[in-house]
PDB file of N, CA and C in Angstrom:
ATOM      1  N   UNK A   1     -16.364   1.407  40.299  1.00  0.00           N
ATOM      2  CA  UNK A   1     -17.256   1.285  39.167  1.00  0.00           C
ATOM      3  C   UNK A   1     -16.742   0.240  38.181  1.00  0.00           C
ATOM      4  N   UNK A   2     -15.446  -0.047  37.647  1.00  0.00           N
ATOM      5  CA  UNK A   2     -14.784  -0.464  37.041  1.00  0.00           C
ATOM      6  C   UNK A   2     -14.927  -2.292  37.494  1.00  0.00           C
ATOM      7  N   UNK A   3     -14.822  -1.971  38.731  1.00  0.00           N
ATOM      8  CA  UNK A   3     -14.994  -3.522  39.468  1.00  0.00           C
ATOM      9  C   UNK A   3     -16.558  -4.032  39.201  1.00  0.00           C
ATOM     10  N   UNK A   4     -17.407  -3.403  39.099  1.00  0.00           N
ATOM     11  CA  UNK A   4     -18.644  -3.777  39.262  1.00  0.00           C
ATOM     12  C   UNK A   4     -18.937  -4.230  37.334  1.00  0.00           C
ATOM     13  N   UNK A   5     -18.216  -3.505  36.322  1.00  0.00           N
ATOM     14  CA  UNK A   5     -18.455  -4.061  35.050  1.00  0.00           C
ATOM     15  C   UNK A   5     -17.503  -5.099  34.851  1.00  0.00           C
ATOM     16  N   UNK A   6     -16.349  -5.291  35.432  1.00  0.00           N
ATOM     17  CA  UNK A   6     -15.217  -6.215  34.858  1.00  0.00           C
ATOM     18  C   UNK A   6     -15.504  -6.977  35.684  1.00  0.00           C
ATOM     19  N   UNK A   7     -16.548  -8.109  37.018  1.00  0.00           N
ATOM     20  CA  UNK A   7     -15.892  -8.465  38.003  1.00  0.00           C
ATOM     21  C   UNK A   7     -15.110 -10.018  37.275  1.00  0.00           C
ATOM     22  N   UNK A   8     -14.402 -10.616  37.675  1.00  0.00           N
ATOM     23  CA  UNK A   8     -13.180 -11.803  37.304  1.00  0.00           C
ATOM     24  C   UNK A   8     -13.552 -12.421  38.566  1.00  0.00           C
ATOM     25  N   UNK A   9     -13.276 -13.917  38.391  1.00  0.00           N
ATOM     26  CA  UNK A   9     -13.553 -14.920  39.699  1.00  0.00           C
ATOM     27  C   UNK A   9     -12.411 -15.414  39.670  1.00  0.00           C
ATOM     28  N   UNK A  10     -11.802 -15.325  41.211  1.00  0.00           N
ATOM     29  CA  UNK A  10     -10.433 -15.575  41.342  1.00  0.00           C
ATOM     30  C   UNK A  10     -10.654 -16.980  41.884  1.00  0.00           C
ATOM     31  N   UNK A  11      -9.677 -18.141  41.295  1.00  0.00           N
ATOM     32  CA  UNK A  11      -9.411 -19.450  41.509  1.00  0.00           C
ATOM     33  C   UNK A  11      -9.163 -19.819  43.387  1.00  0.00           C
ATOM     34  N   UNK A  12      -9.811 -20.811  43.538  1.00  0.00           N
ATOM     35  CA  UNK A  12     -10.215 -21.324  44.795  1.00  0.00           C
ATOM     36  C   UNK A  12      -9.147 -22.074  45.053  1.00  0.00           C
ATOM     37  N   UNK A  13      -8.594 -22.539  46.386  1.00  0.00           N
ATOM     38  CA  UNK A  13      -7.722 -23.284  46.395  1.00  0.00           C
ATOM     39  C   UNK A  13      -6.086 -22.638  46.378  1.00  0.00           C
ATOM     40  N   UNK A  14      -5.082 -23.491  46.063  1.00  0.00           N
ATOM     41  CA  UNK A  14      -3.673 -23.126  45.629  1.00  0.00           C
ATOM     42  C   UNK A  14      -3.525 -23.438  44.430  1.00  0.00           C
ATOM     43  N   UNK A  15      -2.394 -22.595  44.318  1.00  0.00           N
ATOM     44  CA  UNK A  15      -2.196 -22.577  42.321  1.00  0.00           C
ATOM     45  C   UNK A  15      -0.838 -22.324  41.943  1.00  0.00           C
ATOM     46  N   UNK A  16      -0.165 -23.231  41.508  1.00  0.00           N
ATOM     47  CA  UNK A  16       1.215 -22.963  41.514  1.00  0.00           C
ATOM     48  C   UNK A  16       1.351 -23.102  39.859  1.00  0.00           C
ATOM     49  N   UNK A  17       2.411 -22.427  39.551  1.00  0.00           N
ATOM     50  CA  UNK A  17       3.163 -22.375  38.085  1.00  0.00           C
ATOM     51  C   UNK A  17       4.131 -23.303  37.814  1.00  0.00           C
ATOM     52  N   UNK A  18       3.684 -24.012  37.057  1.00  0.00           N
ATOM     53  CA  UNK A  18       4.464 -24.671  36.538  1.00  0.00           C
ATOM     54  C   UNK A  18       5.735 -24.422  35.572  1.00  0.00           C
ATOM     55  N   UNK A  19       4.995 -23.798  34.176  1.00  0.00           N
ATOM     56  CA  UNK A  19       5.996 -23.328  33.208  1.00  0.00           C
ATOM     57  C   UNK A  19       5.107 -22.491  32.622  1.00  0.00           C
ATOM     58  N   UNK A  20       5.883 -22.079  31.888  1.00  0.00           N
ATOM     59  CA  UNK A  20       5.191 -20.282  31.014  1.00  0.00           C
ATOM     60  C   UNK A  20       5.591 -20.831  29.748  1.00  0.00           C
ATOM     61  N   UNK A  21       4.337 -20.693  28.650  1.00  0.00           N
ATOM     62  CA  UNK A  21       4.458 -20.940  27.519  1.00  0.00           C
ATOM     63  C   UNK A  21       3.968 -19.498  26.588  1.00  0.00           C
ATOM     64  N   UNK A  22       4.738 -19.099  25.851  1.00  0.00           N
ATOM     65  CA  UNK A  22       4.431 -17.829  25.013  1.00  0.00           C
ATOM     66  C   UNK A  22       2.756 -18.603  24.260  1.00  0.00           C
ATOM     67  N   UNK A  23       2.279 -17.225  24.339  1.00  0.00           N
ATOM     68  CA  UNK A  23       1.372 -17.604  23.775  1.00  0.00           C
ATOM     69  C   UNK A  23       1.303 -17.546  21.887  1.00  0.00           C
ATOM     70  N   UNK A  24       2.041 -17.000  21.421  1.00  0.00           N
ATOM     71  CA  UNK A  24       2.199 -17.319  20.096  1.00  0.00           C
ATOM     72  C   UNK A  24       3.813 -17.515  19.943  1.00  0.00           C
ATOM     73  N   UNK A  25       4.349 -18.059  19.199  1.00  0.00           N
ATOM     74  CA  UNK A  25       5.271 -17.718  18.381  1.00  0.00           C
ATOM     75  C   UNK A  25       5.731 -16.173  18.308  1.00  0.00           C
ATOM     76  N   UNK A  26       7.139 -16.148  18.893  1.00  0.00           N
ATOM     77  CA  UNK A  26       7.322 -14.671  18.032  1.00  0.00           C
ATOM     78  C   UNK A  26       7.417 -14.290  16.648  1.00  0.00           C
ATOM     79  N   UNK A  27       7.408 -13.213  15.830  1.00  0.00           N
ATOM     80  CA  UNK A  27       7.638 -13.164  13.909  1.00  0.00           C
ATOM     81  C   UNK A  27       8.793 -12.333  14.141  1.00  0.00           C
ATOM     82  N   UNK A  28       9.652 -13.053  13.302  1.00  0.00           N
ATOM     83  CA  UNK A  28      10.804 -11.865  13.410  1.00  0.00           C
ATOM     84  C   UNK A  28      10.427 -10.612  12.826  1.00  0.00           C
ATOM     85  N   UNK A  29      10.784  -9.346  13.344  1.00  0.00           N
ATOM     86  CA  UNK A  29      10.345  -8.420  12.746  1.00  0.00           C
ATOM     87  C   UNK A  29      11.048  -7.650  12.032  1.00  0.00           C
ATOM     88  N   UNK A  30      10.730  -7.594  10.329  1.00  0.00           N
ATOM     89  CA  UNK A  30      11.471  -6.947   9.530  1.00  0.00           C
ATOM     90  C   UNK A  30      12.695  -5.635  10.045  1.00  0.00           C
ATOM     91  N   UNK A  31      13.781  -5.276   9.645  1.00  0.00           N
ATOM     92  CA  UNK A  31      14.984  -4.569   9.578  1.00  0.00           C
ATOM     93  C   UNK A  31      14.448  -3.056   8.986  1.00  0.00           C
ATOM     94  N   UNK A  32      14.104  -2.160   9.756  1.00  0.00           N
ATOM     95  CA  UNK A  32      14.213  -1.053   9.030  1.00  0.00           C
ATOM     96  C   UNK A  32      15.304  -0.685   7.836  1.00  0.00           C
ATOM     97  N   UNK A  33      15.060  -0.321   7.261  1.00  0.00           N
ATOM     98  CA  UNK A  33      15.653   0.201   6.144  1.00  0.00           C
ATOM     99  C   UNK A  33      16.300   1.425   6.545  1.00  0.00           C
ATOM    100  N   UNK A  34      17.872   1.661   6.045  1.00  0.00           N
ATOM    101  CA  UNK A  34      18.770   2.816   6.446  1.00  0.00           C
ATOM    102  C   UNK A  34      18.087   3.774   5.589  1.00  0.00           C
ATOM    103  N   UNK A  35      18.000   5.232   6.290  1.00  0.00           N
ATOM    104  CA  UNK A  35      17.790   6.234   5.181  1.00  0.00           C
ATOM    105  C   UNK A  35      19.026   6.558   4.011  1.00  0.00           C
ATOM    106  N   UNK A  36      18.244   6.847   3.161  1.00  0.00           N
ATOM    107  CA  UNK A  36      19.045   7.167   1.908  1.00  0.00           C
ATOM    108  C   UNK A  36      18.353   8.499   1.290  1.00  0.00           C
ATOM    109  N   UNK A  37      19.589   9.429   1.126  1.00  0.00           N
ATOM    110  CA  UNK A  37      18.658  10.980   0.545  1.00  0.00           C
ATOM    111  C   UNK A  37      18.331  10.447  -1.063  1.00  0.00           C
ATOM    112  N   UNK A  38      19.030   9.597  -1.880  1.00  0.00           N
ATOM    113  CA  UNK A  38      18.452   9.163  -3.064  1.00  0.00           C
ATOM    114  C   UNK A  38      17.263   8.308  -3.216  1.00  0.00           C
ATOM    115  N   UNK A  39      16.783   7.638  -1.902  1.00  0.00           N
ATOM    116  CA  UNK A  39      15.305   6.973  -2.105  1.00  0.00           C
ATOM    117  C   UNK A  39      14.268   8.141  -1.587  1.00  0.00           C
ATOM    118  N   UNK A  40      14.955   9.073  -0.967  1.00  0.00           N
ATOM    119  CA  UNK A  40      14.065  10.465  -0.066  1.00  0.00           C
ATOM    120  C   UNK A  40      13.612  11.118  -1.613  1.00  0.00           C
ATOM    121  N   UNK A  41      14.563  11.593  -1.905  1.00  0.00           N
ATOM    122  CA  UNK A  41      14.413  12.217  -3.627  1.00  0.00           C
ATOM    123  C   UNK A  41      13.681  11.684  -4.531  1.00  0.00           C
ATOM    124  N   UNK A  42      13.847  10.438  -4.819  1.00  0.00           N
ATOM    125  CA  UNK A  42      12.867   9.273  -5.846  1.00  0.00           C
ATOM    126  C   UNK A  42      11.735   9.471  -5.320  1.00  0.00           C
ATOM    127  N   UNK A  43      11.469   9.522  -4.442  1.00  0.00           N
ATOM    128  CA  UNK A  43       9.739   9.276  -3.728  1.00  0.00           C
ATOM    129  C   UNK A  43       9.442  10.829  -3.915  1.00  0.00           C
ATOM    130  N   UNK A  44      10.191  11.448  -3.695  1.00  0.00           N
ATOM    131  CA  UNK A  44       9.709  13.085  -3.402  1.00  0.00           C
ATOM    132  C   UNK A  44       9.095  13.509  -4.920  1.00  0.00           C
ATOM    133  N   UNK A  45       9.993  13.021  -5.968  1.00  0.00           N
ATOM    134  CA  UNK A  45       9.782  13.055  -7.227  1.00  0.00           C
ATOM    135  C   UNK A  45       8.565  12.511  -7.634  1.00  0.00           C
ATOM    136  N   UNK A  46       8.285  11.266  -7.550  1.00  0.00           N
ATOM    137  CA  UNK A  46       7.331  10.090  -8.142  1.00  0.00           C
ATOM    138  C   UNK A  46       6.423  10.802  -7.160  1.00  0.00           C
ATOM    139  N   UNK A  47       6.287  11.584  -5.571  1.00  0.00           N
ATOM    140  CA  UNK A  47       4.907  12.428  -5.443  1.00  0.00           C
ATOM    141  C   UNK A  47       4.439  13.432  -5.974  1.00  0.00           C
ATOM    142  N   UNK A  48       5.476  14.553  -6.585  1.00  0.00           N
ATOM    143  CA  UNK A  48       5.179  15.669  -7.317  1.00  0.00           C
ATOM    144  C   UNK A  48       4.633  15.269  -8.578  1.00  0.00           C
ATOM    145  N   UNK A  49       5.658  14.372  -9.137  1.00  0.00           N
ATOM    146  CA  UNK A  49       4.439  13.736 -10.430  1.00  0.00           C
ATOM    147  C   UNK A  49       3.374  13.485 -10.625  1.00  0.00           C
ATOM    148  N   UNK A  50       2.937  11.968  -9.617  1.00  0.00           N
ATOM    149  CA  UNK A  50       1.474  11.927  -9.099  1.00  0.00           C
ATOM    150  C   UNK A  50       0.623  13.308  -8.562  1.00  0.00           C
ATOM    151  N   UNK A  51       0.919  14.153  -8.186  1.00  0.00           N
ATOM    152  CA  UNK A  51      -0.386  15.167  -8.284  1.00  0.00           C
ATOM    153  C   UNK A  51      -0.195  16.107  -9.400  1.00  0.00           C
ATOM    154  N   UNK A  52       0.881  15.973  -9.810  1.00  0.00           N
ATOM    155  CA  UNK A  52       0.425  16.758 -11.522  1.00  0.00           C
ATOM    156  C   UNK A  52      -0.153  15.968 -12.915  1.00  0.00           C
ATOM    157  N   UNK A  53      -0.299  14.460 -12.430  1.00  0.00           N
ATOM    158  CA  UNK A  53      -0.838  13.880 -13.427  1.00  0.00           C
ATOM    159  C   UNK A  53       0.190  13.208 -13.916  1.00  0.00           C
ATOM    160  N   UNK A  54       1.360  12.885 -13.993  1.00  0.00           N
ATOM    161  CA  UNK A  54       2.180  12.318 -14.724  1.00  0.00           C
ATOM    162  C   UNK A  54       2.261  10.598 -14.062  1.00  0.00           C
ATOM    163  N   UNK A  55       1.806   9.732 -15.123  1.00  0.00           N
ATOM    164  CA  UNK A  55       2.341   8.093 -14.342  1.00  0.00           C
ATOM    165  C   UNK A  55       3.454   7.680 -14.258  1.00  0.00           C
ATOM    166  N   UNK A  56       3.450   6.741 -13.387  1.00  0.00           N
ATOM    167  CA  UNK A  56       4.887   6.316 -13.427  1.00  0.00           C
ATOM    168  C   UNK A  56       5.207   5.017 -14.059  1.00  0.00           C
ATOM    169  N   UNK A  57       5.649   5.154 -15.404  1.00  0.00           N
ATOM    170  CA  UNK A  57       5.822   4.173 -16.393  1.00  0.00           C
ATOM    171  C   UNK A  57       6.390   2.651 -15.525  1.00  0.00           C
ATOM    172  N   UNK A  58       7.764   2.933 -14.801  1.00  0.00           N
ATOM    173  CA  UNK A  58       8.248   2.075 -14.322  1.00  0.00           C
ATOM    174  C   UNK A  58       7.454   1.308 -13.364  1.00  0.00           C
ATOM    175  N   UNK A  59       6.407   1.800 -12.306  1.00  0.00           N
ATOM    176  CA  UNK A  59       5.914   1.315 -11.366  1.00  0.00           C
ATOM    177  C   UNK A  59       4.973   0.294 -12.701  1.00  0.00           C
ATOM    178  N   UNK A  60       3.940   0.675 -13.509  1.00  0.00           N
ATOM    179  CA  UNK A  60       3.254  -0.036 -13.894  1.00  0.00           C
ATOM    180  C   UNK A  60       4.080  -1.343 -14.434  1.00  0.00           C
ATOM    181  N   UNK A  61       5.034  -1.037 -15.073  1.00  0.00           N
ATOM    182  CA  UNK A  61       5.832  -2.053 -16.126  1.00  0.00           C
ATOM    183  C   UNK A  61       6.005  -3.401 -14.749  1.00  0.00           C
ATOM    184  N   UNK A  62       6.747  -2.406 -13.526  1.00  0.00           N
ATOM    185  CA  UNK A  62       6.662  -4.297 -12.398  1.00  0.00           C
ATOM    186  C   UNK A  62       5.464  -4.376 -11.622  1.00  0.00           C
ATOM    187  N   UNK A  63       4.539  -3.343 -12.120  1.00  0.00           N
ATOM    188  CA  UNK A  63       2.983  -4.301 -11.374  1.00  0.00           C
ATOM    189  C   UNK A  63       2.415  -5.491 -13.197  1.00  0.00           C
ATOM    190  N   UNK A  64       2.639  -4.829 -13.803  1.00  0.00           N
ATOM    191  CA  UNK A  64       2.472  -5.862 -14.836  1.00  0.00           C
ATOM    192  C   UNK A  64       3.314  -7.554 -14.842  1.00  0.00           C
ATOM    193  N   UNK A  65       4.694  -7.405 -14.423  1.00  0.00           N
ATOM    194  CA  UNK A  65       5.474  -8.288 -14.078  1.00  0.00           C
ATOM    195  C   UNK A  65       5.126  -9.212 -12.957  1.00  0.00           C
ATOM    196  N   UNK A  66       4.797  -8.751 -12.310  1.00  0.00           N
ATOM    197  CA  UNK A  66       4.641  -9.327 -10.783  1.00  0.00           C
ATOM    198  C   UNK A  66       2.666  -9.800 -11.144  1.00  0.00           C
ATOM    199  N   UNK A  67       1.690  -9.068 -11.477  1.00  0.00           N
ATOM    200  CA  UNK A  67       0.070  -9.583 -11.647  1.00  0.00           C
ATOM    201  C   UNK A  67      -0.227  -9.926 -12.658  1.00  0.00           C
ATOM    202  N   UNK A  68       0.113  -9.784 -13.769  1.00  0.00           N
ATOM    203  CA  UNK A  68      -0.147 -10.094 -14.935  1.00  0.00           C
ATOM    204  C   UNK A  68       0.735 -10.510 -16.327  1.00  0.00           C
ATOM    205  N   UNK A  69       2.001 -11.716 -15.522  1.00  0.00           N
ATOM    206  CA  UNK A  69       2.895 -11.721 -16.216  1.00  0.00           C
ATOM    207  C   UNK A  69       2.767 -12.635 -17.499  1.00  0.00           C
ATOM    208  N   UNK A  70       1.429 -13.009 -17.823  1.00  0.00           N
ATOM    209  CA  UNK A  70       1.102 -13.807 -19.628  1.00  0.00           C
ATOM    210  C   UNK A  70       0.666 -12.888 -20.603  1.00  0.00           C
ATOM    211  N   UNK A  71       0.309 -11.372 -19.832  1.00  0.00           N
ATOM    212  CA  UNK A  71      -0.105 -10.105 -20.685  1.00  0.00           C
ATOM    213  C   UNK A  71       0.937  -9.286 -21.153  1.00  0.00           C
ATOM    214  N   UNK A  72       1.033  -8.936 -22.385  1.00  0.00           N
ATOM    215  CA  UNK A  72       2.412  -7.902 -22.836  1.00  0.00           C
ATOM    216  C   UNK A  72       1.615  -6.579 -22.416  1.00  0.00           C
ATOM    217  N   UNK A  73       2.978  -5.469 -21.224  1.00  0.00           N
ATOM    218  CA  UNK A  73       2.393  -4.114 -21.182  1.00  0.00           C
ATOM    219  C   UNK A  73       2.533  -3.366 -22.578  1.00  0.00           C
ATOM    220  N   UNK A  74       1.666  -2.067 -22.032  1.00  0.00           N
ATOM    221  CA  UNK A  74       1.984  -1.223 -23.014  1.00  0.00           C
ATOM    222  C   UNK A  74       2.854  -0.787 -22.975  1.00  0.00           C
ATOM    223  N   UNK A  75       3.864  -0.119 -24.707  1.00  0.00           N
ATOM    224  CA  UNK A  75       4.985   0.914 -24.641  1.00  0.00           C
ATOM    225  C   UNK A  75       4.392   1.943 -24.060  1.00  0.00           C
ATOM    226  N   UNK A  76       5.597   2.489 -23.612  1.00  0.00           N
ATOM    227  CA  UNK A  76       5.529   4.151 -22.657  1.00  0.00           C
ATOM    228  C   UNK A  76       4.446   4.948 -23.238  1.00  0.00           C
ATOM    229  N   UNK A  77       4.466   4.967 -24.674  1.00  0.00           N
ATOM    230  CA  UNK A  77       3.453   6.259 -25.493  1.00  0.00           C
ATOM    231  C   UNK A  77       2.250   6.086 -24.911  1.00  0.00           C
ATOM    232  N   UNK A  78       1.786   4.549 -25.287  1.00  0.00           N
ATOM    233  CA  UNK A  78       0.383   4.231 -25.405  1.00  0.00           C
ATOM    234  C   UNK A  78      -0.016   4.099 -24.017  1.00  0.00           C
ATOM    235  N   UNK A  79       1.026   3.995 -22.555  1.00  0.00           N
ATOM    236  CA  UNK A  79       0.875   4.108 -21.611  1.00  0.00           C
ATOM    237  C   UNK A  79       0.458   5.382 -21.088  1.00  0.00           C
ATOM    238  N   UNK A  80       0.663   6.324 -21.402  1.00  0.00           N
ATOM    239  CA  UNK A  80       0.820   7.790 -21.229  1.00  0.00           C
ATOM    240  C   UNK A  80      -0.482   8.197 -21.862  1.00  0.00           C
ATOM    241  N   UNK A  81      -1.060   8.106 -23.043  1.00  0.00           N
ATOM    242  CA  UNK A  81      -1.916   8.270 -23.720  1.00  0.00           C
ATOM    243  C   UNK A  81      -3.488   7.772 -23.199  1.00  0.00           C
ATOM    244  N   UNK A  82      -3.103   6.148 -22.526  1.00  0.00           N
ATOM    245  CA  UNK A  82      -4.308   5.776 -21.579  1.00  0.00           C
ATOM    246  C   UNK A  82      -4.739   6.439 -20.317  1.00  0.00           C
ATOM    247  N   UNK A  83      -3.158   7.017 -19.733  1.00  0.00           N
ATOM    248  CA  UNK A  83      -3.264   7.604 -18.279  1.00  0.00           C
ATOM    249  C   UNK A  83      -4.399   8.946 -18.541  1.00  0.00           C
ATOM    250  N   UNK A  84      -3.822  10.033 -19.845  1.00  0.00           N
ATOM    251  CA  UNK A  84      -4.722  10.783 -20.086  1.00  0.00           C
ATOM    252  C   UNK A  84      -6.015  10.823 -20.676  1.00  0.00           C
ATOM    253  N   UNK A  85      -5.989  10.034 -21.251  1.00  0.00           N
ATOM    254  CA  UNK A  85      -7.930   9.758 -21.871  1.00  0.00           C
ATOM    255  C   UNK A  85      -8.603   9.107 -20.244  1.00  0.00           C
ATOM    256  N   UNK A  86      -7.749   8.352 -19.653  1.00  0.00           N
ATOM    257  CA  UNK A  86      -8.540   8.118 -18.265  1.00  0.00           C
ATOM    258  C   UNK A  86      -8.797   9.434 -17.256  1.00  0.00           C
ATOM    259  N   UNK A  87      -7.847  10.318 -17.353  1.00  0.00           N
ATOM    260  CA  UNK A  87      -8.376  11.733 -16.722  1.00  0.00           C
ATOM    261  C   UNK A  87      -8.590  12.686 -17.644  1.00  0.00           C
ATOM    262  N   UNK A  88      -8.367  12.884 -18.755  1.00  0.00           N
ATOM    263  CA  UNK A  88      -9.389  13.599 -18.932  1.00  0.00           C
ATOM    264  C   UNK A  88     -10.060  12.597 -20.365  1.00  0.00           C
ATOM    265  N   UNK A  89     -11.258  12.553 -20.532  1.00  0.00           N
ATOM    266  CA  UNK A  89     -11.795  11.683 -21.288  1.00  0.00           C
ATOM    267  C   UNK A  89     -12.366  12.037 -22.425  1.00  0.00           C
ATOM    268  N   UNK A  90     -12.112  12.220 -23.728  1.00  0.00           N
ATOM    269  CA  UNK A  90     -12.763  13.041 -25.165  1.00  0.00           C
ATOM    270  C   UNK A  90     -13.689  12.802 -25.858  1.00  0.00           C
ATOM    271  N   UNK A  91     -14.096  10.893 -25.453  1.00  0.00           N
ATOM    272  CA  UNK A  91     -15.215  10.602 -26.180  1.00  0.00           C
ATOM    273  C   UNK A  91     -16.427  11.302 -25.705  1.00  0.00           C
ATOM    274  N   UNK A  92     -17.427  11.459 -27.052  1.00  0.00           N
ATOM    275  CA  UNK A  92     -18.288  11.998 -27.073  1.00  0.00           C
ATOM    276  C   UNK A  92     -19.303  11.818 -26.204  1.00  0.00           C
ATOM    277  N   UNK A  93     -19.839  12.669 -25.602  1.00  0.00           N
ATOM    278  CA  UNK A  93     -21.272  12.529 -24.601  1.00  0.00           C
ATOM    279  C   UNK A  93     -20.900  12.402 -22.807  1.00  0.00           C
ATOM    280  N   UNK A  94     -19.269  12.466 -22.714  1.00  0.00           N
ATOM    281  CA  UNK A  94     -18.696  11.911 -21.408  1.00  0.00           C
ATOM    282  C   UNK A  94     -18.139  13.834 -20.966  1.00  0.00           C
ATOM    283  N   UNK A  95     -18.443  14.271 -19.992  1.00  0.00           N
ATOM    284  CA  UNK A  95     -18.219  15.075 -19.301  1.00  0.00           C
ATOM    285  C   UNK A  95     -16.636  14.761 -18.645  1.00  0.00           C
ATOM    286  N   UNK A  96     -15.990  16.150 -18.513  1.00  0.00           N
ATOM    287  CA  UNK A  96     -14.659  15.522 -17.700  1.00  0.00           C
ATOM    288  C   UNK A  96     -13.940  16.643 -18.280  1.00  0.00           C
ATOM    289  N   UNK A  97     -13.612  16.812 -19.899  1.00  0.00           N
ATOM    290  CA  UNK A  97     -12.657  17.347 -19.876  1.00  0.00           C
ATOM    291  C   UNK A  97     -13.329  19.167 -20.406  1.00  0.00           C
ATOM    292  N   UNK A  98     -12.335  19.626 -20.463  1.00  0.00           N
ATOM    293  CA  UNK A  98     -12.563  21.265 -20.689  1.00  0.00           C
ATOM    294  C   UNK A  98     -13.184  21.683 -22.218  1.00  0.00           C
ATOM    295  N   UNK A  99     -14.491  21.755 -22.560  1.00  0.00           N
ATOM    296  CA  UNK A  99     -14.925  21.870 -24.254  1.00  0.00           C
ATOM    297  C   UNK A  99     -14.691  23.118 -24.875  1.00  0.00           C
ATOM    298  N   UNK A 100     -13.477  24.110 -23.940  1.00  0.00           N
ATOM    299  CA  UNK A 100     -13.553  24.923 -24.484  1.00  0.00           C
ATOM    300  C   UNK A 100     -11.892  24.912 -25.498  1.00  0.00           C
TER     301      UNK A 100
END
């Protein structure tokens, strides 16, 4: 069955090899990284945070560095203060947070 959807036409004649050329370039491929129980811990941390709501000041401060380095970030407060008006939100007429 397989033959009847794939059929391939095999070359007529003789056919000899000359040389074998890779078809791309190899990429060297990055070095895993050794485990470390202090980067196991940091991450374990910075996930428990993220689902309780807490940002991570530091991550924003070098995405600011690295995408938007002619903009001054915010201090920590006002960082913290945006994270929560973005989840839960107080202005008037906007649904989200708890009115009781």
């Amino acid at each position: 069955m397989s033959d009847a959807i794939h059929q391939s036409r095999r070359p007529q004649g003789e056919w000899q090899i000359i040389r074998c050329q890779p078809a791309a370039s190899p990429q060297p491929q990055p070095q895993p990284q050794p485990f470390s129980w202090r980067g196991f811990w940091r991450g374990l941390q910075q996930c428990f945070r993220l689902m309780v709501g807490v940002q991570d000041y530091q991550n924003y401060l070098q995405h600011m560095r690295l995408h938007h380095p002619d903009q001054p970030p915010m201090n920590e407060r006002d960082f913290h203060r945006y994270c929560l008006d973005a989840r839960f939100p107080s202005q008037a007429g906007k649904l989200g947070k708890c009115p009781c």
